[in-house]
N, C-alpha and C. Protein backbone atom coordinates (compact mmCIF):
# COMPACT_ATOMS: atom_id res chain seq x y z
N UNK A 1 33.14 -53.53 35.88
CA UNK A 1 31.87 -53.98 35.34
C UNK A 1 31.22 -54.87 36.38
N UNK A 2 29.79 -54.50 36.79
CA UNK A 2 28.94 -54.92 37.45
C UNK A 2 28.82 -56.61 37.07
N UNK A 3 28.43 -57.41 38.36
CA UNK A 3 27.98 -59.38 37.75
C UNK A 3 26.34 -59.10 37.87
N UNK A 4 26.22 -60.05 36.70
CA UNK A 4 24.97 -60.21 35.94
C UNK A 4 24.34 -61.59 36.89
N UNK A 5 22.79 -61.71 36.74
CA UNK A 5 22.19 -62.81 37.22
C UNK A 5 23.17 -64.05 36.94
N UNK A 6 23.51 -64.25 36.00
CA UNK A 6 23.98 -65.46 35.47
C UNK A 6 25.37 -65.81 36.28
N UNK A 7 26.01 -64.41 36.57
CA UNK A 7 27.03 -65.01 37.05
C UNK A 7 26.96 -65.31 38.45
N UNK A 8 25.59 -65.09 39.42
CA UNK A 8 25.27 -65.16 40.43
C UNK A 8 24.76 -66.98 40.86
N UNK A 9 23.89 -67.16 39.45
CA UNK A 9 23.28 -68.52 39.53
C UNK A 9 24.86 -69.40 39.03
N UNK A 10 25.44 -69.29 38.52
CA UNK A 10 26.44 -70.07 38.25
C UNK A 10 27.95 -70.09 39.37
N UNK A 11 27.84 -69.22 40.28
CA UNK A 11 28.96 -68.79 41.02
C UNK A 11 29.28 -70.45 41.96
N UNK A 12 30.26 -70.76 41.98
CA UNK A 12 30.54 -72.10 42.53
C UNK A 12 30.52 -72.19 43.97
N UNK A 13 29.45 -72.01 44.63
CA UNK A 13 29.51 -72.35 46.26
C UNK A 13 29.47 -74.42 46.63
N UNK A 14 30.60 -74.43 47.29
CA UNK A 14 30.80 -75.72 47.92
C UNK A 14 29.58 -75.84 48.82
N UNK A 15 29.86 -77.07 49.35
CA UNK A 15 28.96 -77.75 50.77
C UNK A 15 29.83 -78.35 51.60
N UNK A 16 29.15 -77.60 52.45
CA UNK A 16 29.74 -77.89 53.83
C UNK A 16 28.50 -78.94 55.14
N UNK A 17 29.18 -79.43 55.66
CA UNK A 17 27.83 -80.18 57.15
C UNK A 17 26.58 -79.04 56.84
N UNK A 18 26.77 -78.67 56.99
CA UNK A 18 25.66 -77.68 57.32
C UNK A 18 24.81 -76.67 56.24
N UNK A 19 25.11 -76.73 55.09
CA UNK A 19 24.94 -76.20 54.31
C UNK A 19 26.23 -76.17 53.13
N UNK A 20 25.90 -74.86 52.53
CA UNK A 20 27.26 -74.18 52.28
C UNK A 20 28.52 -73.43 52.61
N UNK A 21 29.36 -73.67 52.26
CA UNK A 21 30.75 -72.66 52.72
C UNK A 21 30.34 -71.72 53.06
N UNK A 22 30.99 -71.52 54.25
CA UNK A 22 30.73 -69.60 54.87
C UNK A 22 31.75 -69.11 54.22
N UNK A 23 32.74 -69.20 53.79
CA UNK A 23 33.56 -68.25 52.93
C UNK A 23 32.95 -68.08 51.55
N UNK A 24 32.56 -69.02 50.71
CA UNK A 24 31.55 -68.91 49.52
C UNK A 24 30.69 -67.94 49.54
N UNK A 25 29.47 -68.15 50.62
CA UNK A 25 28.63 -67.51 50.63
C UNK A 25 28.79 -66.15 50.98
N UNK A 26 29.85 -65.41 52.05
CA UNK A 26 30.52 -64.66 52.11
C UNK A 26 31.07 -63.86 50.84
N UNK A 27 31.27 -64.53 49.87
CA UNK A 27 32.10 -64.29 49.00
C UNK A 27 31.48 -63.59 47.86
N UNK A 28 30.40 -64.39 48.01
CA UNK A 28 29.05 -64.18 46.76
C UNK A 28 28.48 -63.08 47.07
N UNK A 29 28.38 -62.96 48.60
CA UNK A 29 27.26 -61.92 49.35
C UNK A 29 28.29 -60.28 49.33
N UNK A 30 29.70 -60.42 49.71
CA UNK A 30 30.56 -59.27 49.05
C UNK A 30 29.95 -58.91 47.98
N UNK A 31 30.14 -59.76 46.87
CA UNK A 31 30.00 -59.80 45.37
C UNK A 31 28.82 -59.06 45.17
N UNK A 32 27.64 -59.79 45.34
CA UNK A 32 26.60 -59.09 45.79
C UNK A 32 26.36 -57.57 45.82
N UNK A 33 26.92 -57.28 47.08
CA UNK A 33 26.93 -56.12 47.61
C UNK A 33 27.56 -54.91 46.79
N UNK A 34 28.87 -55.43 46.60
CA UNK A 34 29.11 -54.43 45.43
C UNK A 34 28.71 -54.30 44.08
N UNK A 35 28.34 -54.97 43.41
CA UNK A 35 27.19 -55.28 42.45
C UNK A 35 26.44 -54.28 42.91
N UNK A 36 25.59 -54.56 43.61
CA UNK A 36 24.25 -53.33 44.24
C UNK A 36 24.85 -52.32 44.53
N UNK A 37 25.80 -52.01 45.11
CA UNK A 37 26.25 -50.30 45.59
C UNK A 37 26.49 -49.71 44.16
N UNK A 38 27.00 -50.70 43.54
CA UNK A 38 27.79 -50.20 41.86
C UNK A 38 26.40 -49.63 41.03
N UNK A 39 25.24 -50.85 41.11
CA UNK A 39 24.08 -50.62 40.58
C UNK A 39 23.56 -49.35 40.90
N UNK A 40 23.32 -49.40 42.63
CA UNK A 40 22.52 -48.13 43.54
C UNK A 40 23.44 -47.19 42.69
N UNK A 41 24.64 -47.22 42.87
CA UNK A 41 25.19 -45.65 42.36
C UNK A 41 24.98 -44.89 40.96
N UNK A 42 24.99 -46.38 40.30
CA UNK A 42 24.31 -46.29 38.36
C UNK A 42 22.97 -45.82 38.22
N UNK A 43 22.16 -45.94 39.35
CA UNK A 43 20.69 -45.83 39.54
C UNK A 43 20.62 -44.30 39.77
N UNK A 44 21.68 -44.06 41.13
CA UNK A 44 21.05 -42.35 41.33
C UNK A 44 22.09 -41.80 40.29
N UNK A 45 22.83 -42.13 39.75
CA UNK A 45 23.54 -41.17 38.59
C UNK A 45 22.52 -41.09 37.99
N UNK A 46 22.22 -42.19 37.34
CA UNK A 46 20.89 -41.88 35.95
C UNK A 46 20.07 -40.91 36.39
N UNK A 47 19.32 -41.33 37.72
CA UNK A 47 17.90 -40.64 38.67
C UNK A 47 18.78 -39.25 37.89
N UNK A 48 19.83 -38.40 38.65
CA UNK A 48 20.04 -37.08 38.54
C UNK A 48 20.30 -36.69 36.89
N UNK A 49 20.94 -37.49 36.35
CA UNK A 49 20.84 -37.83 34.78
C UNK A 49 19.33 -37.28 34.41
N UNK A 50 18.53 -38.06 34.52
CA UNK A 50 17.41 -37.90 34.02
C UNK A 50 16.90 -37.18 34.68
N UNK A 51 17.10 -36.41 35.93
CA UNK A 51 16.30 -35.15 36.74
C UNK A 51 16.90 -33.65 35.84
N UNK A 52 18.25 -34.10 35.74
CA UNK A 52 19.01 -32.86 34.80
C UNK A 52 18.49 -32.46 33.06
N UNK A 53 18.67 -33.98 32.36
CA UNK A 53 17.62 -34.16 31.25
C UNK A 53 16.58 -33.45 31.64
N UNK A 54 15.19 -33.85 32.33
CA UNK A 54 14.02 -33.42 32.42
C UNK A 54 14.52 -31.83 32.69
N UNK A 55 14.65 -31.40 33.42
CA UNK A 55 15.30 -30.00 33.73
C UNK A 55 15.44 -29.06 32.31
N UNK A 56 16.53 -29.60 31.59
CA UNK A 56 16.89 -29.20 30.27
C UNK A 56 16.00 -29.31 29.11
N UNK A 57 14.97 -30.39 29.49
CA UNK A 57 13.65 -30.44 28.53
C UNK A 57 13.13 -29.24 28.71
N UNK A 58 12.40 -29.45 29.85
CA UNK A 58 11.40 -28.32 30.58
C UNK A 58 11.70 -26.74 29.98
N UNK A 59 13.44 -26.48 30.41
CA UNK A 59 13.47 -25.27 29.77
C UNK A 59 13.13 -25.38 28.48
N UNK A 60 14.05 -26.14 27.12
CA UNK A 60 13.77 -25.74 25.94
C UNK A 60 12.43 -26.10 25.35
N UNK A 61 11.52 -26.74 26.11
CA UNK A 61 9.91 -26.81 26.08
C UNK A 61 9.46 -25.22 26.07
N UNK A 62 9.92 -24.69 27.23
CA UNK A 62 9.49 -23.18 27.89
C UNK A 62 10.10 -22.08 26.69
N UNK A 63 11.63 -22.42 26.01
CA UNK A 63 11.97 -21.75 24.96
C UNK A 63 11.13 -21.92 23.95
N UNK A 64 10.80 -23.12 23.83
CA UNK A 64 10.23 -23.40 22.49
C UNK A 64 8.44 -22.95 22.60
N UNK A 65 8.38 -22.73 23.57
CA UNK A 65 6.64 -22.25 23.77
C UNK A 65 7.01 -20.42 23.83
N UNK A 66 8.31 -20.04 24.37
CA UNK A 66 8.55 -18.39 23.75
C UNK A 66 8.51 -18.35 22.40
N UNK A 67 9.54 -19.10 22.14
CA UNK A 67 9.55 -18.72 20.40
C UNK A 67 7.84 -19.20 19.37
N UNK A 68 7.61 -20.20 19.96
CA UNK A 68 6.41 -20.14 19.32
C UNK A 68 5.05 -18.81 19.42
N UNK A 69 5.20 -18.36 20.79
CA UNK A 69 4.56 -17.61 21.24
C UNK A 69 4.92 -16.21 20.30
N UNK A 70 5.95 -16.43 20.30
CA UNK A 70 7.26 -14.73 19.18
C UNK A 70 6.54 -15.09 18.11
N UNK A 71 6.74 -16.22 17.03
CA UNK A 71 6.40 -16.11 15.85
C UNK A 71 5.57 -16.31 15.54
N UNK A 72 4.20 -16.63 16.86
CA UNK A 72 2.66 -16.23 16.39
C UNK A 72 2.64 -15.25 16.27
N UNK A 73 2.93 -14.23 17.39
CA UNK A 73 3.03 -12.46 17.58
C UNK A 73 3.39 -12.07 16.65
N UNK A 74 4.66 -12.62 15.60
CA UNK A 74 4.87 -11.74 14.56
C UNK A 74 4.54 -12.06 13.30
N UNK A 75 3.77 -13.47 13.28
CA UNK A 75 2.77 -13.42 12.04
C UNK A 75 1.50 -12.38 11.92
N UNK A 76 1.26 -12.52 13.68
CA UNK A 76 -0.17 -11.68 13.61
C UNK A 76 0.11 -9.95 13.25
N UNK A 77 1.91 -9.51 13.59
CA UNK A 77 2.08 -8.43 13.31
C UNK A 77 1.99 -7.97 12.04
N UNK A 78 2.70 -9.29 11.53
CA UNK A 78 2.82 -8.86 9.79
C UNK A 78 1.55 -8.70 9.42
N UNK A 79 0.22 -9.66 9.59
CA UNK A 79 -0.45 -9.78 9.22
C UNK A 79 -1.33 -8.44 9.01
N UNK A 80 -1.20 -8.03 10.04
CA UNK A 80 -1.87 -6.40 11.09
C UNK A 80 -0.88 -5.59 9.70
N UNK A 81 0.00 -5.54 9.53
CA UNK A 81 0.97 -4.53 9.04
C UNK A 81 0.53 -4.50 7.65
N UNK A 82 0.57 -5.67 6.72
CA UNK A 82 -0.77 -6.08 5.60
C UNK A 82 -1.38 -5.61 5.69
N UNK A 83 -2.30 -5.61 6.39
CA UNK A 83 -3.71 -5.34 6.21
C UNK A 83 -4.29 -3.79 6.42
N UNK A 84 -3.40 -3.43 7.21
CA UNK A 84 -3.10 -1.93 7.52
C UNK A 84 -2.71 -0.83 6.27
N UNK A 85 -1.67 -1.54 5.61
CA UNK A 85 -1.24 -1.41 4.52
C UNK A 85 -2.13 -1.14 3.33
N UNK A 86 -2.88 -2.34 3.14
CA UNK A 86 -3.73 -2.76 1.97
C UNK A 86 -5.14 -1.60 2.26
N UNK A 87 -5.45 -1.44 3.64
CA UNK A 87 -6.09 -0.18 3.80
C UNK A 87 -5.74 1.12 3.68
N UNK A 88 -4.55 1.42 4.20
CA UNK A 88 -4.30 2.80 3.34
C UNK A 88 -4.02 2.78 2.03
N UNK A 89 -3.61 1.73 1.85
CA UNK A 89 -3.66 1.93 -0.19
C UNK A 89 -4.63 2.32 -0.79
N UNK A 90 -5.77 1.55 0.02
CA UNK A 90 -7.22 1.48 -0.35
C UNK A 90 -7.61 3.25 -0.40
N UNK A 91 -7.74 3.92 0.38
CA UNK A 91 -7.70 5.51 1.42
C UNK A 91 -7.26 6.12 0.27
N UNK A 92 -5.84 6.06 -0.30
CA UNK A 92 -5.16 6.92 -1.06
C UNK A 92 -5.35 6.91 -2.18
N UNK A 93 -6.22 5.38 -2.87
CA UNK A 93 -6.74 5.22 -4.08
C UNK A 93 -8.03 5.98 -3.79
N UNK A 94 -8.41 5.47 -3.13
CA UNK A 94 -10.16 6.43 -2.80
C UNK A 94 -9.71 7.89 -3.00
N UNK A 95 -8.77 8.35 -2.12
CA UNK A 95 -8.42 10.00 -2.18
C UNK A 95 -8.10 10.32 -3.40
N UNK A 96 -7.39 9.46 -4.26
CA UNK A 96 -6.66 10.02 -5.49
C UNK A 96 -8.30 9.81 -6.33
N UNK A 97 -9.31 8.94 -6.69
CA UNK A 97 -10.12 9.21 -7.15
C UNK A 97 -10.97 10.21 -7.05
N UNK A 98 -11.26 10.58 -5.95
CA UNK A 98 -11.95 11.59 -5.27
C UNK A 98 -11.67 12.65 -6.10
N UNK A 99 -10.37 13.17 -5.91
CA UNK A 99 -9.87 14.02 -6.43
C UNK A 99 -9.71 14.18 -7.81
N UNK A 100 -9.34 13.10 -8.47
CA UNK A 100 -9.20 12.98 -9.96
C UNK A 100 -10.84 13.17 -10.26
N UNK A 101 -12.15 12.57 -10.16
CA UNK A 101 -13.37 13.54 -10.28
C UNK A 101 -13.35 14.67 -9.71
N UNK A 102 -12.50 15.04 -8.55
CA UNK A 102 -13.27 16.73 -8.30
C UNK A 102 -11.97 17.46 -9.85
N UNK A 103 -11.21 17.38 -10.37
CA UNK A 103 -9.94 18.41 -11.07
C UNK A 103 -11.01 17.68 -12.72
N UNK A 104 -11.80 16.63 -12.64
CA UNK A 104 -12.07 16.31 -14.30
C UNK A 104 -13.69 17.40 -13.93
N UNK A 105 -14.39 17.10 -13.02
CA UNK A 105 -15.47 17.93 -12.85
C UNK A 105 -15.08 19.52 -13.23
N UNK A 106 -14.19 19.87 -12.52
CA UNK A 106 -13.98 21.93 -12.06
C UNK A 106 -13.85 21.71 -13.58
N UNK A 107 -12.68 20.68 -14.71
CA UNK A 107 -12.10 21.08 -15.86
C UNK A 107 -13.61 20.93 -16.84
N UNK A 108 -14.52 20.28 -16.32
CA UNK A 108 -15.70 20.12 -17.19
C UNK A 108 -16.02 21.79 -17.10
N UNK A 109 -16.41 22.17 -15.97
CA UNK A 109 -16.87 23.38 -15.75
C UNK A 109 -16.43 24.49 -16.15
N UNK A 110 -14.66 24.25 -16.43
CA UNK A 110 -13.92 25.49 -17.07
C UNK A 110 -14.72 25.33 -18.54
N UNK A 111 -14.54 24.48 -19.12
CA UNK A 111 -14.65 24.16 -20.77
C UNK A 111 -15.85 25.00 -20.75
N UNK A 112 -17.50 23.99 -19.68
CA UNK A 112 -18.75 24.93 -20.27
C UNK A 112 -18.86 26.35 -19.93
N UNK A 113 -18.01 27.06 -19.34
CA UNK A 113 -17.31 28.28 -18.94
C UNK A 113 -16.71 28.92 -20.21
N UNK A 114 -16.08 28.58 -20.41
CA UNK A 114 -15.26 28.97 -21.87
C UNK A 114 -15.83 28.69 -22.98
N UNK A 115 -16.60 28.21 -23.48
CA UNK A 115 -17.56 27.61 -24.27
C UNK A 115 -18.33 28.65 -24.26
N UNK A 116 -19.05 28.98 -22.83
CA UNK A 116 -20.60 29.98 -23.04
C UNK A 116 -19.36 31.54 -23.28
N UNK A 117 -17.93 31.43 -22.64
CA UNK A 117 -17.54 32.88 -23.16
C UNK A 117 -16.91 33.08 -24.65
N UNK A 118 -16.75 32.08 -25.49
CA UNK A 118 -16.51 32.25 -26.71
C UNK A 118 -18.02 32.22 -27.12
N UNK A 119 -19.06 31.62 -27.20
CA UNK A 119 -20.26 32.16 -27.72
C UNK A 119 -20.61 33.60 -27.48
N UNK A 120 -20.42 33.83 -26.32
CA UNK A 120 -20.59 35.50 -25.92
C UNK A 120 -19.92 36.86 -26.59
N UNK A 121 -18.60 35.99 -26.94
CA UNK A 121 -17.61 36.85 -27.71
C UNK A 121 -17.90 36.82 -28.79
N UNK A 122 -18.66 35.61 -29.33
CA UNK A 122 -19.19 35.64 -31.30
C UNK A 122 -20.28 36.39 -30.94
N UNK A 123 -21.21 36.61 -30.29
CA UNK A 123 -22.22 36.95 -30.36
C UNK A 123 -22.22 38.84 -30.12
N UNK A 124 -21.27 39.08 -29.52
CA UNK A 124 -20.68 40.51 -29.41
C UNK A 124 -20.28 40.79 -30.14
N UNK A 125 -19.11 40.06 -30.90
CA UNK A 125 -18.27 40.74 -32.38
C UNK A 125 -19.12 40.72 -33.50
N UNK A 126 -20.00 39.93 -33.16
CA UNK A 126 -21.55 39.53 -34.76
C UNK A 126 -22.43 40.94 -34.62
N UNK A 127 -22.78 41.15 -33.22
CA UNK A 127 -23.45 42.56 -32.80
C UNK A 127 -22.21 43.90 -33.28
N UNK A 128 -21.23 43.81 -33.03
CA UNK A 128 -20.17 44.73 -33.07
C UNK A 128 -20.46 44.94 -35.09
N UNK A 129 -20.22 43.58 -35.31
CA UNK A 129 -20.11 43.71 -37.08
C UNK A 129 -21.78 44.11 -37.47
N UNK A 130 -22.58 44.03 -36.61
CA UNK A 130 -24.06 44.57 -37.23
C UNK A 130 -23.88 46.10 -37.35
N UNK A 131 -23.32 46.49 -36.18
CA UNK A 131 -23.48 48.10 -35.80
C UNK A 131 -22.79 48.45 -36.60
N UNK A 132 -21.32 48.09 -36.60
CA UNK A 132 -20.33 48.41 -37.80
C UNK A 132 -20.54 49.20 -38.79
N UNK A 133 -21.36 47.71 -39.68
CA UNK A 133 -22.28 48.06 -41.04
C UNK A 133 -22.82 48.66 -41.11
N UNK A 134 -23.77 48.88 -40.06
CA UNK A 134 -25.35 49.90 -40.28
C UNK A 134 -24.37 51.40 -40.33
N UNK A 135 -23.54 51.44 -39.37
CA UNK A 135 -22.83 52.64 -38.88
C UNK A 135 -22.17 52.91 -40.64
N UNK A 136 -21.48 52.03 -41.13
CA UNK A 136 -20.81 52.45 -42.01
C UNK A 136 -21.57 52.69 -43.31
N UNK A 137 -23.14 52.35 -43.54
CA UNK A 137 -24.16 52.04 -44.23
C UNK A 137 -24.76 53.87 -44.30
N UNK A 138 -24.79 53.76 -43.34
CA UNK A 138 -25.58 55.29 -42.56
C UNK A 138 -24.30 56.04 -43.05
N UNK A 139 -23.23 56.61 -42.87
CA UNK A 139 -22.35 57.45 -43.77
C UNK A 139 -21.62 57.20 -45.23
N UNK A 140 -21.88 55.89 -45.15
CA UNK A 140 -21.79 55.93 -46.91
C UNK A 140 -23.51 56.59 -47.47
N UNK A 141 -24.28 56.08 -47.24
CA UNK A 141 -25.47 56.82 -47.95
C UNK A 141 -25.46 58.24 -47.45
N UNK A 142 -25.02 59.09 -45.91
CA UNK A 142 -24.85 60.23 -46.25
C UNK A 142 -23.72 60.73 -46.63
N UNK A 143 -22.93 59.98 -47.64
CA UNK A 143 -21.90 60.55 -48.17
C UNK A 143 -22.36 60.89 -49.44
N UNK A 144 -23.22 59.30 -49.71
CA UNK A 144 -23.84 59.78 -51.04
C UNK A 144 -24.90 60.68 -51.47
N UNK A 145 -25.69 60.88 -50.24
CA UNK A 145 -26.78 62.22 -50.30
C UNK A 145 -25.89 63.49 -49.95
N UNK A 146 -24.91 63.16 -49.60
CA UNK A 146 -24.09 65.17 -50.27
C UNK A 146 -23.95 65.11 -51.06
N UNK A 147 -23.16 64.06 -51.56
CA UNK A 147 -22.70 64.03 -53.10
C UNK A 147 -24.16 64.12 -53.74
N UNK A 148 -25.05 63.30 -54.06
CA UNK A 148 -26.33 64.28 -54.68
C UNK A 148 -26.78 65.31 -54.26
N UNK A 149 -26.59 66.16 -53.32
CA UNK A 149 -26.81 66.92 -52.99
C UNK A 149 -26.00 68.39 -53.39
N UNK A 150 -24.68 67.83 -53.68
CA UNK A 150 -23.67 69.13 -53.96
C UNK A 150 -23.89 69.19 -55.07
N UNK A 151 -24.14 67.85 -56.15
CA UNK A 151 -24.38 68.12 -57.80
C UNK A 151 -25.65 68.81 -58.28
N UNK A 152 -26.42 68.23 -56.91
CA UNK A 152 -27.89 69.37 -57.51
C UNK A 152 -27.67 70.73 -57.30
N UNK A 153 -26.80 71.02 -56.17
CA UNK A 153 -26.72 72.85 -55.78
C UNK A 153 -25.64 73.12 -57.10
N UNK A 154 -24.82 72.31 -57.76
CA UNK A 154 -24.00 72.82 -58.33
C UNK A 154 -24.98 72.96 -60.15
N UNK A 155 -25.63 72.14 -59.57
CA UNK A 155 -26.35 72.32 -61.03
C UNK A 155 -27.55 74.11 -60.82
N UNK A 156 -27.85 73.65 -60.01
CA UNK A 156 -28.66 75.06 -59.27
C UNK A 156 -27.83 76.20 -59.62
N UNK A 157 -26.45 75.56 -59.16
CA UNK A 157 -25.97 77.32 -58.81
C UNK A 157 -25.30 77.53 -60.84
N UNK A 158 -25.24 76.63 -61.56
CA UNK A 158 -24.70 76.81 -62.91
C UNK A 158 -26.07 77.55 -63.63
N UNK A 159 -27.03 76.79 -63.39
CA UNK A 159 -28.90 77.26 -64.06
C UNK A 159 -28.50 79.01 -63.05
N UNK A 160 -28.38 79.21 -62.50
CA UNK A 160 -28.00 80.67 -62.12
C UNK A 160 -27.03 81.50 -62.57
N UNK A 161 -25.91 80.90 -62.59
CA UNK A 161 -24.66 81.72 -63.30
C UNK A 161 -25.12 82.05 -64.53
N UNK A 162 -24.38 82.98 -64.67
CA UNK A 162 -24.80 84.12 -66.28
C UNK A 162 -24.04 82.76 -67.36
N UNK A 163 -22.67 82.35 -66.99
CA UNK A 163 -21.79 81.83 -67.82
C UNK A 163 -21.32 80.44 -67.10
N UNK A 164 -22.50 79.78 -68.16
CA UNK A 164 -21.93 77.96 -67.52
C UNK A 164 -20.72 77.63 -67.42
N UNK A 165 -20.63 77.13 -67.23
CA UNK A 165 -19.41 76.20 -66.54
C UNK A 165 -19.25 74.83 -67.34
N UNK A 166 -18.76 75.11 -68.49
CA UNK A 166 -18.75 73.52 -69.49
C UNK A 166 -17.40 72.66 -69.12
N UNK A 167 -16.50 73.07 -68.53
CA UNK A 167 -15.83 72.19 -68.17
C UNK A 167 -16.33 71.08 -66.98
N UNK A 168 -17.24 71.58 -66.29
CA UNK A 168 -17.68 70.90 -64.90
C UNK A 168 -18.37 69.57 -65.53
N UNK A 169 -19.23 70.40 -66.97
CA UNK A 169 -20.17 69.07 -67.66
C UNK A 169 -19.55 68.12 -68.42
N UNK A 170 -18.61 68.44 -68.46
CA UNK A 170 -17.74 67.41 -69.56
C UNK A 170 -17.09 66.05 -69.16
């Protein structure tokens, strides 16, 4: 352990004629000296101490400005990846609407499609049942003008026969 001021101002140098002891002062000035070499050497340890420190800052400063630099980049990625995202969602909702009006439109169009062909079909089978009738109207009345027609020849042809025919009248 290094001597402190105190033990410098308190160190016991005698007097001599002339001053002080040359062995004292000698003694102190050793003292001294190694004190200071001890110091000087405590001094450049620290100096490289603290050149090595600073050193070891510097890098994890330089790490810590990568990694900061990384997890801006990959906020801004996520962010990008979001938003990218939230736009094709957007795209595929748009597409799926798109589409869900074009399949409700065509299905509108089948219905008024099918609609005007079941009117078409009543309106054919209503025509079909007009003709039908008339058709079946037209040979029932000439069924019934033979039939008046065969009873008048048969009445004709009896007013001719010599010998009526009373079973026919009965």
């Amino acid at each position: 352990m290094g001597i402190k001021s105190i033990d410098i101002r308190e160190f016991p140098l005698r007097r001599s004629t002339f001053g002080y002891d040359k062995k004292d002062v000698e003694g102190l000035k050793e003292l001294c000296i190694d004190s200071l070499t001890e110091a000087s050497r405590t001094v450049t340890k620290l100096e490289d101490e603290l050149r090595h420190a600073r050193r070891g800052l510097s890098e994890h400063e330089q790490r810590e400005g990568v990694l900061k630099d990384t997890i801006t980049t990959a906020h801004r990625m996520v962010d990008d990846l979001k938003e990218n995202a939230n736009r094709e969602a957007d795209l595929i909702l748009a597409e799926a609407r798109q589409k869900s009006e074009e399949i409700t439109r065509h299905a509108h169009q089948r219905v008024i499609e099918i609609q005007q062909e079941i009117s078409r079909l009543k309106a054919q089978r209503l025509e079909l049942e007009v003709t039908l009738q008339a058709t079946l109207n037209y040979h029932i009345s000439m069924l019934n003008l033979e039939g008046t027609e065969a009873r008048d020849r048969d009445m004709e042809g009896d007013k001719l026969a010599l010998f009526p025919n009373k079973e026919k009248n009965c």
